[in-house]
Protein backbone atom coordinates (compact mmCIF):
# COMPACT_ATOMS: atom_id res chain seq x y z
CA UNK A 1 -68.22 5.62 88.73
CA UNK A 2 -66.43 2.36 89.46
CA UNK A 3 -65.83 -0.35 86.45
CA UNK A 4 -66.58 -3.69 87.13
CA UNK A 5 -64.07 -6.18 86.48
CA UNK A 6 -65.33 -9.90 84.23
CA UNK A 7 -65.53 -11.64 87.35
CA UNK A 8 -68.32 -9.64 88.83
CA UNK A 9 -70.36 -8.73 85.55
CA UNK A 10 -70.44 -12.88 84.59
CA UNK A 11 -71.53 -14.04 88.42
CA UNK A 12 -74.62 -11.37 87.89
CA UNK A 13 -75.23 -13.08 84.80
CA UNK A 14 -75.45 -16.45 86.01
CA UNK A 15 -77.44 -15.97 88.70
CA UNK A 16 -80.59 -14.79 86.72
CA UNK A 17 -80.10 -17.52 84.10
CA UNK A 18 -80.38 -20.02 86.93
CA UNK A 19 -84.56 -20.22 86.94
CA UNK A 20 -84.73 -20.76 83.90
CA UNK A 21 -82.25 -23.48 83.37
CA UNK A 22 -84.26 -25.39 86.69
CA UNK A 23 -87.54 -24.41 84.89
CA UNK A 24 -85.98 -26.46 81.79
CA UNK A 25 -84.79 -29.24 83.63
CA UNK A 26 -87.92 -29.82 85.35
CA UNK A 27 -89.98 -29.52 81.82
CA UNK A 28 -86.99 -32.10 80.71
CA UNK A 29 -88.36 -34.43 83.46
CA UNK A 30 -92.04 -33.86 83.03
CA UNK A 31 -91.73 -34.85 79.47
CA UNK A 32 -89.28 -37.76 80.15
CA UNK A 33 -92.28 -38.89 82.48
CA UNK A 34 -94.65 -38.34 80.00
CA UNK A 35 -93.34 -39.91 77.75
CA UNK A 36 -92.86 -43.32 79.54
CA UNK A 37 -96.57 -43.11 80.96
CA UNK A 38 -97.35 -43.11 76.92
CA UNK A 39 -95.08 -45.67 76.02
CA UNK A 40 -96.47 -48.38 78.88
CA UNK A 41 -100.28 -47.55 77.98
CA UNK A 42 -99.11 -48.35 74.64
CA UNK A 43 -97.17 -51.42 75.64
CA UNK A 44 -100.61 -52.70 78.03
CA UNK A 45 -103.01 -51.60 75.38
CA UNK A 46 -100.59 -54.33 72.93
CA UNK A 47 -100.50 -57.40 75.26
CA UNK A 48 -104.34 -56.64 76.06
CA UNK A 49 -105.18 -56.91 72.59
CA UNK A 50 -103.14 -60.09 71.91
CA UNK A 51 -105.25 -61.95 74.68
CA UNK A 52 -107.01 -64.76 73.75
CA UNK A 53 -110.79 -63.83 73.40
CA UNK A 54 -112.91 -66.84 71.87
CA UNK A 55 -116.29 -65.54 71.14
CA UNK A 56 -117.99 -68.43 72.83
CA UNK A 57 -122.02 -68.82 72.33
CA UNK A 58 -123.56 -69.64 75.72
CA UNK A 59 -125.48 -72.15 73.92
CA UNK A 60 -122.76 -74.27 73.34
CA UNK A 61 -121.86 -74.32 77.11
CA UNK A 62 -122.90 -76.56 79.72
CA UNK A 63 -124.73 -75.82 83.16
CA UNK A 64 -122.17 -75.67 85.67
CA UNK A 65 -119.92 -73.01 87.27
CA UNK A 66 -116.46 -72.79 85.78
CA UNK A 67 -113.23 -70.79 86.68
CA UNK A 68 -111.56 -68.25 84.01
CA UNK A 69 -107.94 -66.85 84.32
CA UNK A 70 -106.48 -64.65 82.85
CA UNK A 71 -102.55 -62.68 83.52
CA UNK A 72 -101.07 -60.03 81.94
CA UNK A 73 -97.53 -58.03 82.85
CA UNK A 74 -99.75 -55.41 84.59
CA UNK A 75 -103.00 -57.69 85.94
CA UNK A 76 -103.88 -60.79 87.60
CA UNK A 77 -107.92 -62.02 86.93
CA UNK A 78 -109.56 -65.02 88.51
CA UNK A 79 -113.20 -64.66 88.13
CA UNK A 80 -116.06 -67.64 88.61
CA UNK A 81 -118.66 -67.83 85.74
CA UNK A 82 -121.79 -69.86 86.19
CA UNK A 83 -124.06 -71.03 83.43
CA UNK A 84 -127.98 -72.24 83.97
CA UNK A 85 -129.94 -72.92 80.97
CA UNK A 86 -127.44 -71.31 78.50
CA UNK A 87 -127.73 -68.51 80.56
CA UNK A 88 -124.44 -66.41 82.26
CA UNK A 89 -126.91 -66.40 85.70
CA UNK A 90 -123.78 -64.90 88.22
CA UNK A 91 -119.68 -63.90 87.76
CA UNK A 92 -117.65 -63.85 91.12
CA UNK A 93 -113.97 -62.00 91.05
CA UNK A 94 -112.25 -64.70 92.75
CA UNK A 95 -108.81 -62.49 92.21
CA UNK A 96 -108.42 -58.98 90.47
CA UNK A 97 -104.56 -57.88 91.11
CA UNK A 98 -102.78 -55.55 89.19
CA UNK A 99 -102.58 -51.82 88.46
CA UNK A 100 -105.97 -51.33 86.47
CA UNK A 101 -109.63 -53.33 86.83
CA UNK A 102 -110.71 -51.60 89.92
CA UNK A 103 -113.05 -49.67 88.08
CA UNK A 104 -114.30 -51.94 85.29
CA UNK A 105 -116.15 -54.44 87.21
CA UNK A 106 -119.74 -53.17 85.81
CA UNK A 107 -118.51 -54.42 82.76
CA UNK A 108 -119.91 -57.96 84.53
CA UNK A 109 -123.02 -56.70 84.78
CA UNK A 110 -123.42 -55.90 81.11
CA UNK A 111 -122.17 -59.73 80.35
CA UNK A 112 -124.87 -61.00 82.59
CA UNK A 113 -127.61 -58.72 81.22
CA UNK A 114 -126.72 -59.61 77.10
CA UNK A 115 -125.30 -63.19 78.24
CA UNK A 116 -122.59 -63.21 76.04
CA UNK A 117 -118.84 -62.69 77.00
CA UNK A 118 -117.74 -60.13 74.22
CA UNK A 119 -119.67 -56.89 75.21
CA UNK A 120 -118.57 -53.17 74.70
CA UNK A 121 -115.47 -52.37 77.00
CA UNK A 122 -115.92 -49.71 80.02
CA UNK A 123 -115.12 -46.18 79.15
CA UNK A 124 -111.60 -44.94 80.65
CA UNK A 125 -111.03 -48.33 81.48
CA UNK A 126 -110.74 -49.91 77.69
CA UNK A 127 -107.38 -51.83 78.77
CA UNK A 128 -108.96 -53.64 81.98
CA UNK A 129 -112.04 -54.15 80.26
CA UNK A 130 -110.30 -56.37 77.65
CA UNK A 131 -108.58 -58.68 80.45
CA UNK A 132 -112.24 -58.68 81.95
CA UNK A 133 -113.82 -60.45 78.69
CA UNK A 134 -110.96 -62.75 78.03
CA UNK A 135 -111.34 -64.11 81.60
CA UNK A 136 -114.76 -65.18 80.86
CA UNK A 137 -114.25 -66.30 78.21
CA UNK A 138 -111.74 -68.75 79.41
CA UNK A 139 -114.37 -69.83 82.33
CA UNK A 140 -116.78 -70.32 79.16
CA UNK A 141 -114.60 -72.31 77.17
CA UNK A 142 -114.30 -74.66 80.38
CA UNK A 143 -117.86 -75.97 79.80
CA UNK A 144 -117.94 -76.38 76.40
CA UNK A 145 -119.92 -78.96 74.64
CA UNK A 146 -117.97 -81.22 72.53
């Protein structure tokens, strides 16, 4: 029988340790990534939150079509909001940039159908929704009646 010398036995060793320590670097990354992805829905979910929403009656607005922006760190919203008869009649997206709102947009629709500007936010798309609503509510405040 021939005796291994340290040399030989430890290079054995190594090599079927080496899986698992790529197996636990990639878990490393995974959760590194993870973990970012949580901290910037976090972050959009705060600055979403902060935006101005006024809860403007469409009664106090006048007929007329007015423009409502609205920028975050993550979107860019431009939409065109026209009032008849203290009625929201028709909302245009002028602009919708960013990485979210693609999705939301139906969210319109349901501000048209209750005419008011502060309406239940899309599901999945909660973040987006919120930019959605302040932007018309900026076009609102446009045509207030003093």
């Amino acid at each position: 029988m021939e005796k291994m010398n340290n040399s030989q036995k430890n290079s054995g060793s190594f090599l079927d340790k080496k899986p698992v320590l790529y197996g636990m670097i990639v878990l490393c990354i995974i959760l590194m990534f993870a973990s970012y992805m949580q901290h910037k829905k976090r972050k959009h979910l705060q600055e979403a939150a902060s935006l101005p929403f006024y809860g403007i009656s469409v009664e106090d607005v006048y007929d007329g079509t007015y423009i409502g922006e609205t920028f975050t760190s993550f979107m860019h919203v431009q939409l065109q909001v026209t009032v008849q008869n203290h009625k929201i009649t028709d909302i245009q997206v002028l602009e919708n940039e960013g990485s979210r709102g693609q999705k939301v947009e139906p969210i319109l629709e349901r501000i048209i159908a209750e005419n008011k500007s502060v309406v239940p936010a899309e599901k999945g798309e909660e973040i987006a929704s919120l930019v959605f609503i302040s932007c018309v509510d900026d076009a609102l405040k446009k045509g207030i009646q003093e």
